[in-house]
Each structure stands twice: as structure tokens, then as C-alpha cells.
C-alpha atoms as a PDB file:
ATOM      1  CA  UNK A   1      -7.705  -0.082 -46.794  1.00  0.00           C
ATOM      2  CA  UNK A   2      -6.951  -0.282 -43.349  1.00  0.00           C
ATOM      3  CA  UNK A   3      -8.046  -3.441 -42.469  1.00  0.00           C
ATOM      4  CA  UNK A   4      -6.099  -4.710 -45.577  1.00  0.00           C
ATOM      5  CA  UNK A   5      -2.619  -3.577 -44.417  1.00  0.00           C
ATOM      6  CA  UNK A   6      -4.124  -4.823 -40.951  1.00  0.00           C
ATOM      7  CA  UNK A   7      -4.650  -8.165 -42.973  1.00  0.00           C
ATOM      8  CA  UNK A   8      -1.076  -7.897 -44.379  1.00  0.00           C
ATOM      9  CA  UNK A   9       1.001  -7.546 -40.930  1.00  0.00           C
ATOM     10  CA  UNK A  10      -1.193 -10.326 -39.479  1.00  0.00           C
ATOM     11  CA  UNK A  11      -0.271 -12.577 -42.162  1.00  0.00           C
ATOM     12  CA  UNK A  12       3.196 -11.586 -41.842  1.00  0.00           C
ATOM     13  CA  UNK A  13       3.474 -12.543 -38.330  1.00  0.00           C
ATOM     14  CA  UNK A  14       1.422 -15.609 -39.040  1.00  0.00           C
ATOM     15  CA  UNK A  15       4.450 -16.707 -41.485  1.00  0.00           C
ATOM     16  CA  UNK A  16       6.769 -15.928 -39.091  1.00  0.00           C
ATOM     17  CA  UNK A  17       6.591 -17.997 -36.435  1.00  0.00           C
ATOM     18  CA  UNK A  18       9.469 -20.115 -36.325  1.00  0.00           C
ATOM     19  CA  UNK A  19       8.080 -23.163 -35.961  1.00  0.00           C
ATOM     20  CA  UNK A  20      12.002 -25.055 -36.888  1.00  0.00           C
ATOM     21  CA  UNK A  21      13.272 -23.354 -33.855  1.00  0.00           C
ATOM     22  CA  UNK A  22      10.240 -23.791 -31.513  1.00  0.00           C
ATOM     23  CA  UNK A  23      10.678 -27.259 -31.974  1.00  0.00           C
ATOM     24  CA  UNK A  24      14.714 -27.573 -31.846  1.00  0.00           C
ATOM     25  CA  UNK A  25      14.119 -25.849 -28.113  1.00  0.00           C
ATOM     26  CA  UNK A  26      10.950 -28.301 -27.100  1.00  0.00           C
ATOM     27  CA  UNK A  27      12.596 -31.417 -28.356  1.00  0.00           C
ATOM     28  CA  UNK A  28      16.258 -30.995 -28.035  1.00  0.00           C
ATOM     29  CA  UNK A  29      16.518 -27.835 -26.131  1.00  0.00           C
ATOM     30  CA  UNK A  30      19.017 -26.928 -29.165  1.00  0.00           C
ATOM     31  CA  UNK A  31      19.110 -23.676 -30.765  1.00  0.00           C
ATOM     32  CA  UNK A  32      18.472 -25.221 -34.955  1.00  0.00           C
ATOM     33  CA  UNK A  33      20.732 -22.377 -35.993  1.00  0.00           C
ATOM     34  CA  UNK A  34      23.690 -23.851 -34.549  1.00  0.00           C
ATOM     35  CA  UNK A  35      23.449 -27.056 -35.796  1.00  0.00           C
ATOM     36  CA  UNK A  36      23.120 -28.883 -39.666  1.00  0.00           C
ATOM     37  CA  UNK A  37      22.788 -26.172 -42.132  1.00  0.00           C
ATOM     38  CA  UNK A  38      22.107 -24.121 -39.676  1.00  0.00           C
ATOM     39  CA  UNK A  39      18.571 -23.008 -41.458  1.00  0.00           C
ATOM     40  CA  UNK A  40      15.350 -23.020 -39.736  1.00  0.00           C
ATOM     41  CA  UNK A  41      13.357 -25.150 -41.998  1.00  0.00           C
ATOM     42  CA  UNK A  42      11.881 -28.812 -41.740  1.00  0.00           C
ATOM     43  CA  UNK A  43      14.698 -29.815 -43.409  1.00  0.00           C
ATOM     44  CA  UNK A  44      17.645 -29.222 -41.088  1.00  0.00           C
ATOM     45  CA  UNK A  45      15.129 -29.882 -38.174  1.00  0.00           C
ATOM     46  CA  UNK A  46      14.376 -33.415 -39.823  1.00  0.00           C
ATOM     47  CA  UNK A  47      18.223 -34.247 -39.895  1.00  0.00           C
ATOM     48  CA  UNK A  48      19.195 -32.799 -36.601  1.00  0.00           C
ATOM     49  CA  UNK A  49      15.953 -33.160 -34.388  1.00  0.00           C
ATOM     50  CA  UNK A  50      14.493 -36.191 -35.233  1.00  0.00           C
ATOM     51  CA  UNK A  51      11.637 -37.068 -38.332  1.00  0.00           C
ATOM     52  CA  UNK A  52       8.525 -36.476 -36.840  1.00  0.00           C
ATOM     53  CA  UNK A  53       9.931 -33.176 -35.469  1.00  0.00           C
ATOM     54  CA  UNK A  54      10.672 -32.534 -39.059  1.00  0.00           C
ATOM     55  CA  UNK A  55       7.361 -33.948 -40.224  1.00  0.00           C
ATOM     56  CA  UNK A  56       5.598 -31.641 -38.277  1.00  0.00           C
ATOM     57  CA  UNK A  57       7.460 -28.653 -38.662  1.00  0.00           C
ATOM     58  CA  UNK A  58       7.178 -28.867 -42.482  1.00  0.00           C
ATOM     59  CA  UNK A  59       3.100 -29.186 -41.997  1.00  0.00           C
ATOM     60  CA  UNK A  60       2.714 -26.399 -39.921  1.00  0.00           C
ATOM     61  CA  UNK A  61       4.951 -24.289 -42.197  1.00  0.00           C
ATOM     62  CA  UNK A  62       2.858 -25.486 -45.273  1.00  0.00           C
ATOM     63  CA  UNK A  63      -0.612 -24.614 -42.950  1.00  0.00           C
ATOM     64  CA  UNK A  64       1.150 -20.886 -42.385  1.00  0.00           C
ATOM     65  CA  UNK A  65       0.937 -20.371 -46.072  1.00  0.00           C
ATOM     66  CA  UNK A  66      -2.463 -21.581 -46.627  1.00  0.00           C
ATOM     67  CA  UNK A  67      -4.026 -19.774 -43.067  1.00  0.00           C
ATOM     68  CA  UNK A  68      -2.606 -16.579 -44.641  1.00  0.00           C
ATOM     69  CA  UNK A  69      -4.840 -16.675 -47.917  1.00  0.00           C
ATOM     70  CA  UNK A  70      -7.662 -18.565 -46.624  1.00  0.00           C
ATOM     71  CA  UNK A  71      -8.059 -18.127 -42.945  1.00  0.00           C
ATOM     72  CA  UNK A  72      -7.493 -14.291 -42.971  1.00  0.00           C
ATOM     73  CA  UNK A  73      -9.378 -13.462 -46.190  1.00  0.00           C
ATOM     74  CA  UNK A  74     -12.419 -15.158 -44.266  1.00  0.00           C
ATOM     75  CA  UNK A  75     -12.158 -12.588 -41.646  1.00  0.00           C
ATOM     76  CA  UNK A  76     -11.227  -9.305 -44.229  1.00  0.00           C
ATOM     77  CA  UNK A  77     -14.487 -10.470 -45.653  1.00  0.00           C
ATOM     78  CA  UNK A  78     -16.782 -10.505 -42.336  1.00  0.00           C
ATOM     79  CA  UNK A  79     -15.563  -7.131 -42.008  1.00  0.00           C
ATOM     80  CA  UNK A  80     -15.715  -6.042 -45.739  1.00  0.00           C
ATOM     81  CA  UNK A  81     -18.538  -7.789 -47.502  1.00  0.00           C
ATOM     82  CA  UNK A  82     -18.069  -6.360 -50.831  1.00  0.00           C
ATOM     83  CA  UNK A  83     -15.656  -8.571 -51.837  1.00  0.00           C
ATOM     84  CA  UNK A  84     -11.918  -8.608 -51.656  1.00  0.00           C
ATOM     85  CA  UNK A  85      -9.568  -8.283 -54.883  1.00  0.00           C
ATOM     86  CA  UNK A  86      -7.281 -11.030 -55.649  1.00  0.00           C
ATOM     87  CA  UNK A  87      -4.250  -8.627 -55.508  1.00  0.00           C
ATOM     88  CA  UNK A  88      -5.075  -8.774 -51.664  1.00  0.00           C
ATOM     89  CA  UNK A  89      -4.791 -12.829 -51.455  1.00  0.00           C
ATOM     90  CA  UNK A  90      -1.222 -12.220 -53.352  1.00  0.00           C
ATOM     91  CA  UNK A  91      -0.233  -9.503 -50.709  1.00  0.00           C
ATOM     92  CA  UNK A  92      -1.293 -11.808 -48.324  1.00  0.00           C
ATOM     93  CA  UNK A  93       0.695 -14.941 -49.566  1.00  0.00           C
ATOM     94  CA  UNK A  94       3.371 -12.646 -50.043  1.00  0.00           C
ATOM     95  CA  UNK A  95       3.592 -11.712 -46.672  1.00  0.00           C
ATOM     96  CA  UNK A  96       3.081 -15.086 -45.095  1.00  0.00           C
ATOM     97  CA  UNK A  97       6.655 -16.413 -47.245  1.00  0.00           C
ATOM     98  CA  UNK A  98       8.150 -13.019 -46.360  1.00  0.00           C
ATOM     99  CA  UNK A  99       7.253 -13.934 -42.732  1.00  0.00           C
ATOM    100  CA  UNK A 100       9.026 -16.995 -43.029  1.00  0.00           C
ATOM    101  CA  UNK A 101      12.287 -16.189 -44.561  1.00  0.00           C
ATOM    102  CA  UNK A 102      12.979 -13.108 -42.837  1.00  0.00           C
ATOM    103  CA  UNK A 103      10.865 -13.541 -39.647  1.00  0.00           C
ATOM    104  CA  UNK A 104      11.066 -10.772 -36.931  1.00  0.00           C
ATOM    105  CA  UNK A 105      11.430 -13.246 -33.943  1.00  0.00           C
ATOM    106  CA  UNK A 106      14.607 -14.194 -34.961  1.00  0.00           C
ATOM    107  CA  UNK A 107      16.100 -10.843 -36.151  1.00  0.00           C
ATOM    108  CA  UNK A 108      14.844 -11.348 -39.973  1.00  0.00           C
ATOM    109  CA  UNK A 109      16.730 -14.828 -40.341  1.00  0.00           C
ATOM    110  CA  UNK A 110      14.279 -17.715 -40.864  1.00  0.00           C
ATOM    111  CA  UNK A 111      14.447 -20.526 -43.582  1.00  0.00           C
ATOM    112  CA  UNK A 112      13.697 -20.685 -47.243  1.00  0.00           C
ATOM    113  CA  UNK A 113      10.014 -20.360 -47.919  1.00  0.00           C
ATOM    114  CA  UNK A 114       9.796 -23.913 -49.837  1.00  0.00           C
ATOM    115  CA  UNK A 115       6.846 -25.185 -47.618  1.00  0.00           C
ATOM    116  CA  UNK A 116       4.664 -21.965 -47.110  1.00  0.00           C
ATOM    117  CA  UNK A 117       4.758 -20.561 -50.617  1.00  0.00           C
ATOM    118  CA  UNK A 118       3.545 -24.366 -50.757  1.00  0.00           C
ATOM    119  CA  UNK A 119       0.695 -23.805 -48.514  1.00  0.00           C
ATOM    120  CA  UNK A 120       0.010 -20.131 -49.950  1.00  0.00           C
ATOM    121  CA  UNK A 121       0.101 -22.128 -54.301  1.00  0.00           C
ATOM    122  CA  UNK A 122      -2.811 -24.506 -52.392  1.00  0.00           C
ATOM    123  CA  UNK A 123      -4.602 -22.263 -51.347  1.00  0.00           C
ATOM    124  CA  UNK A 124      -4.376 -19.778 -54.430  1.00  0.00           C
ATOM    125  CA  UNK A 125      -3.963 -22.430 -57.146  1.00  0.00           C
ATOM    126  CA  UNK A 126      -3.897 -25.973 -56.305  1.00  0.00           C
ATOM    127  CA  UNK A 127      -3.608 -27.048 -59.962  1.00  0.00           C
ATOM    128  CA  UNK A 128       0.075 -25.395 -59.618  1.00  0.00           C
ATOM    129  CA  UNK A 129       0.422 -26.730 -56.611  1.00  0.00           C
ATOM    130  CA  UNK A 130       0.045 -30.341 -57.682  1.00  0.00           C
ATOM    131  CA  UNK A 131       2.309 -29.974 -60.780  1.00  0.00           C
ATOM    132  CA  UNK A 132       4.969 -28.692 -59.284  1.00  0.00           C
ATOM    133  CA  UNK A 133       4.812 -31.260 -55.785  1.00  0.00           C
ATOM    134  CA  UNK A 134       4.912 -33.812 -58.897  1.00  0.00           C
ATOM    135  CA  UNK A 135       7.585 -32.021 -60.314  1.00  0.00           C
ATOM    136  CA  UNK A 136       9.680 -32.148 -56.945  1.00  0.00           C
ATOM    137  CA  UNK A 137       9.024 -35.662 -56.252  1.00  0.00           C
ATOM    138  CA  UNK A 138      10.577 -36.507 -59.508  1.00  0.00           C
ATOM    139  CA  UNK A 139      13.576 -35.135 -59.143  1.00  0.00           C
ATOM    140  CA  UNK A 140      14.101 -35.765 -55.755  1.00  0.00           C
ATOM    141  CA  UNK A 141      13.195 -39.332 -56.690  1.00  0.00           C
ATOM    142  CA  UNK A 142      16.075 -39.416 -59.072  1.00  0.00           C
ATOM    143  CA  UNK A 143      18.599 -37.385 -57.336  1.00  0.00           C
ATOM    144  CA  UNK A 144      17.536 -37.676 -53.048  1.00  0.00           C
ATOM    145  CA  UNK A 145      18.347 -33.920 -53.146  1.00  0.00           C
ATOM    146  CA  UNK A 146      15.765 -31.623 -51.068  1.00  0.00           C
ATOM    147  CA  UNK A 147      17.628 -28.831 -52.680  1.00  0.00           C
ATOM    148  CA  UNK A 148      17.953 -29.432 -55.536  1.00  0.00           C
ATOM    149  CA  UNK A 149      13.960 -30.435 -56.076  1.00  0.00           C
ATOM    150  CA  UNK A 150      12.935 -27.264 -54.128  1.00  0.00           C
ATOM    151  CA  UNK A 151      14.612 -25.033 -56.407  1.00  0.00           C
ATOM    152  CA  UNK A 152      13.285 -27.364 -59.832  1.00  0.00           C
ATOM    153  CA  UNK A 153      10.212 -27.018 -58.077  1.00  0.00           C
ATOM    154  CA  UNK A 154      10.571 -22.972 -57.655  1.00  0.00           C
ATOM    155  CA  UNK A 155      11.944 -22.791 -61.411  1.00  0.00           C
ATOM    156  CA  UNK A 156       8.619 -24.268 -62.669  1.00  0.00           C
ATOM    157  CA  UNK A 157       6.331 -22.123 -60.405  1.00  0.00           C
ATOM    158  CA  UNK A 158       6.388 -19.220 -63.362  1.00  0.00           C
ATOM    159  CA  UNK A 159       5.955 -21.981 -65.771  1.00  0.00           C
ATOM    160  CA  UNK A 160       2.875 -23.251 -64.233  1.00  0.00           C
ATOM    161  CA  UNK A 161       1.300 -20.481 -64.061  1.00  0.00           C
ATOM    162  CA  UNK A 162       1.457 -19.291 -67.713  1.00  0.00           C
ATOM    163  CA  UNK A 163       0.386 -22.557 -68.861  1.00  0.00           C
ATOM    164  CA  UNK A 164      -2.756 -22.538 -66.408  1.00  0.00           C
ATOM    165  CA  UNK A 165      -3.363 -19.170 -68.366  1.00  0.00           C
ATOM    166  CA  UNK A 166      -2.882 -17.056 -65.119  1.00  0.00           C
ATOM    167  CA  UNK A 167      -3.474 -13.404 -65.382  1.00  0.00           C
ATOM    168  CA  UNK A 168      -0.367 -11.401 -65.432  1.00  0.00           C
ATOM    169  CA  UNK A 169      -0.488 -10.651 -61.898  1.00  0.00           C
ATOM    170  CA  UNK A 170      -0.410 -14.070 -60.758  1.00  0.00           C
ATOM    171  CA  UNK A 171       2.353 -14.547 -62.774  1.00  0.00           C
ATOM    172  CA  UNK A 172       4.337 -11.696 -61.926  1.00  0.00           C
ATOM    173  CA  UNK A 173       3.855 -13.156 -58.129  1.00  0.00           C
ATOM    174  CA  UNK A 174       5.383 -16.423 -59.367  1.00  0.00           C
ATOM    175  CA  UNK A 175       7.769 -14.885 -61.037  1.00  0.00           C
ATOM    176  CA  UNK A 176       9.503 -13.373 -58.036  1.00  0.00           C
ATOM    177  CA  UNK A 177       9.056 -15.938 -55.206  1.00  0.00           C
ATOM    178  CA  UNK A 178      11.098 -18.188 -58.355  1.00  0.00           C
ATOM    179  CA  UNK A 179      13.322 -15.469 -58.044  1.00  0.00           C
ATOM    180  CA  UNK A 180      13.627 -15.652 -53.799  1.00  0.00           C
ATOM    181  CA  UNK A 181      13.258 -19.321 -53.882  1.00  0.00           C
ATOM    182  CA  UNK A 182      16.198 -19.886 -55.996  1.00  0.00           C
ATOM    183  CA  UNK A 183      18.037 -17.172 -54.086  1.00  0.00           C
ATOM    184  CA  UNK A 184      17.253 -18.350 -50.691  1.00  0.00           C
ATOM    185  CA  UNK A 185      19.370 -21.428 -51.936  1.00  0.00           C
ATOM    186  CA  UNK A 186      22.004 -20.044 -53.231  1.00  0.00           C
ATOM    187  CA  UNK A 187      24.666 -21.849 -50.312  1.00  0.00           C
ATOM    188  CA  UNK A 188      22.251 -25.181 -51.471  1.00  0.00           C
ATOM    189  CA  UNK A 189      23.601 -24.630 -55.231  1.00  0.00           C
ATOM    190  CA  UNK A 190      26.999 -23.698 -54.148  1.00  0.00           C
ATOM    191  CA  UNK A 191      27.317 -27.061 -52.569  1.00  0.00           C
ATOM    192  CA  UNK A 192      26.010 -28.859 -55.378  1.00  0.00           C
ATOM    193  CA  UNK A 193      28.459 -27.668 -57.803  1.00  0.00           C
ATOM    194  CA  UNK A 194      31.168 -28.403 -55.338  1.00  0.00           C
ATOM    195  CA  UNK A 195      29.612 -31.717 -54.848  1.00  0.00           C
ATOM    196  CA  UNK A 196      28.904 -31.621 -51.264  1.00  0.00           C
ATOM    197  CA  UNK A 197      25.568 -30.962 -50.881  1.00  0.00           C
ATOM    198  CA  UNK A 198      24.176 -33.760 -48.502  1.00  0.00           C
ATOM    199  CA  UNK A 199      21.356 -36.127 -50.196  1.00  0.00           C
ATOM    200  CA  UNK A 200      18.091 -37.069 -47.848  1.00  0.00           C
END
């Protein structure tokens, strides 16, 4: 059990390295909070920093999520050959997107989990994964909203996942990062409504 809550703090720190704000200082030597939306996702750096700046930080954001439930469980299993559960690779995946949105380096402020729950659905379920990247890139197709497809995208997650026929736990897990995606854009759907919401 130890080396499973271990596992659980590494893959929270692995999530929250602010990768938007690393970036903002190397490029720009701007602090990403204080500019665009002020979030610390690929997005805002992609519109304030530059593209491949934005490029990059949304891959290494989508790598956190997969590291944390396939890099990590390699280890937990060197140590612990008997197996690990799969509750563990949803506390782990959990903790990566935790990391992410409310990362400790920059006092539990980061950005809005879109591409490490990403990473973490890849590595957990890429079938779900694929359906709802399809799913994004038609709406943001028809509408050029990032937002707006993100939280589409988050809305379907639960969706997926009962018509995969995922055990309850998996769905549960989909359930609530639905529930925190759609939350972490709450200012996104605000702006929407009012009309203002800036298209990509």
C-alpha cells in the first residue's frame, strides 16, 4: 500500500508541472497568467506565446497523463509483481489531471485538464479516447471554439464509457472528470452565452 500512495503523489507531481508557464518564461520571459485568459494551458500559450510553443505544451501535457498510468504502473509493478488493480491506474490518472488543474508549483492554480485526462483516456481506454478526439474535432470544425469542443468532448466522456460496456468504476471516474471538465470551464461557458468567447 505504500508504494501505491508513493505511486499516487509521484503521479501528482508528474501532472503538475506547469509546462504553459515553463514555456511563457523560456520563450517570452512572460508570466502566462497575466496575459490571454490568463490560464495555463496550450491554449492561452498558443495565442499569446507563439504555435509551436502551444504545440508543444499541449503534447507534453497529453504525455503527463499517459506517463502517469503507463510509465509509473511499470515501475509499481517491478516492485510489486503480483499485479496491480485497475482502481490503482484510475487513482493514478486521477492524480495526474488533479496535478494539472490545481498544481502545487503555482499555489494550486494550473489549467483545465483537457489534454492530460487526454493522455490518461489513451492510456486507459484508447477506444474512448478516439471517439471523443472525433467528437471534438467535429465541433470545433463547425464552431472554431476550443471551449466549446473541450467541454462536448468532456460531456461525452461518461457516454463513452457506458457504451464501451465499462465497469462501473470506470465510469464513475468518467463521470466526475465530466463533472471537473465542465467546471473548470465555467468562465469558457460564461463567455459563450455572452457571446464573447474568442474562436481559434
Amino acid at each position: 500500500m505504500i508504494y501505491i500512495i508513493f505511486a499516487i503523489i509521484a503521479a501528482y507531481v508528474l501532472g503538475s508541472v506547469p509546462t504553459g508557464y515553463i514555456f511563457g518564461r523560456i520563450v517570452k520571459n512572460v508570466d502566462i497568467r497575466e496575459h490571454g485568459s490568463g490560464n495555463v494551458g496550450a491554449t492561452n500559450v498558443f495565442r499569446t506565446v507563439g504555435k509551436i510553443p502551444g504545440i508543444t505544451v499541449l503534447v507534453l501535457d497529453f504525455m503527463k497523463g499517459l506517463l502517469a498510468v503507463t510509465v509509473i504502473p511499470l515501475c509499481l509493478r517491478k516492485i510489486s509483481p503480483s499485479g496491480i488493480e485497475f482502481y490503482v491506474y484510475i487513482l493514478l490518472g486521477s492524480a495526474a489531471i488533479a496535478g494539472h488543474i490545481w498544481t502545487v508549483f503555482l499555489g494550486f492554480k494550473g489549467g483545465k485538464g483537457v489534454a492530460t485526462t487526454a493522455g490518461v483516456m489513451t492510456g486507459l481506454s484508447p477506444g474512448i479516447f478516439l471517439a471523443c478526439f472525433v467528437i471534438w474535432m467535429i465541433v470545433f470544425a463547425i464552431w472554431r471554439y476550443v471551449s466549446l469542443a473541450s467541454i462536448v468532448a468532456a460531456v461525452s466522456l461518461p457516454l463513452f464509457a457506458v457504451l464501451f460496456n465499462k465497469d462501473i468504476s470506470f465510469i464513475l471516474f468518467c463521470s466526475a472528470f465530466c463533472l471537473v471538465g465542465v467546471h473548470s470551464h465555467r468562465s469558457n461557458i460564461q463567455r459563450l452565452i455572452q457571446g464573447i468567447e474568442k474562436k481559434m
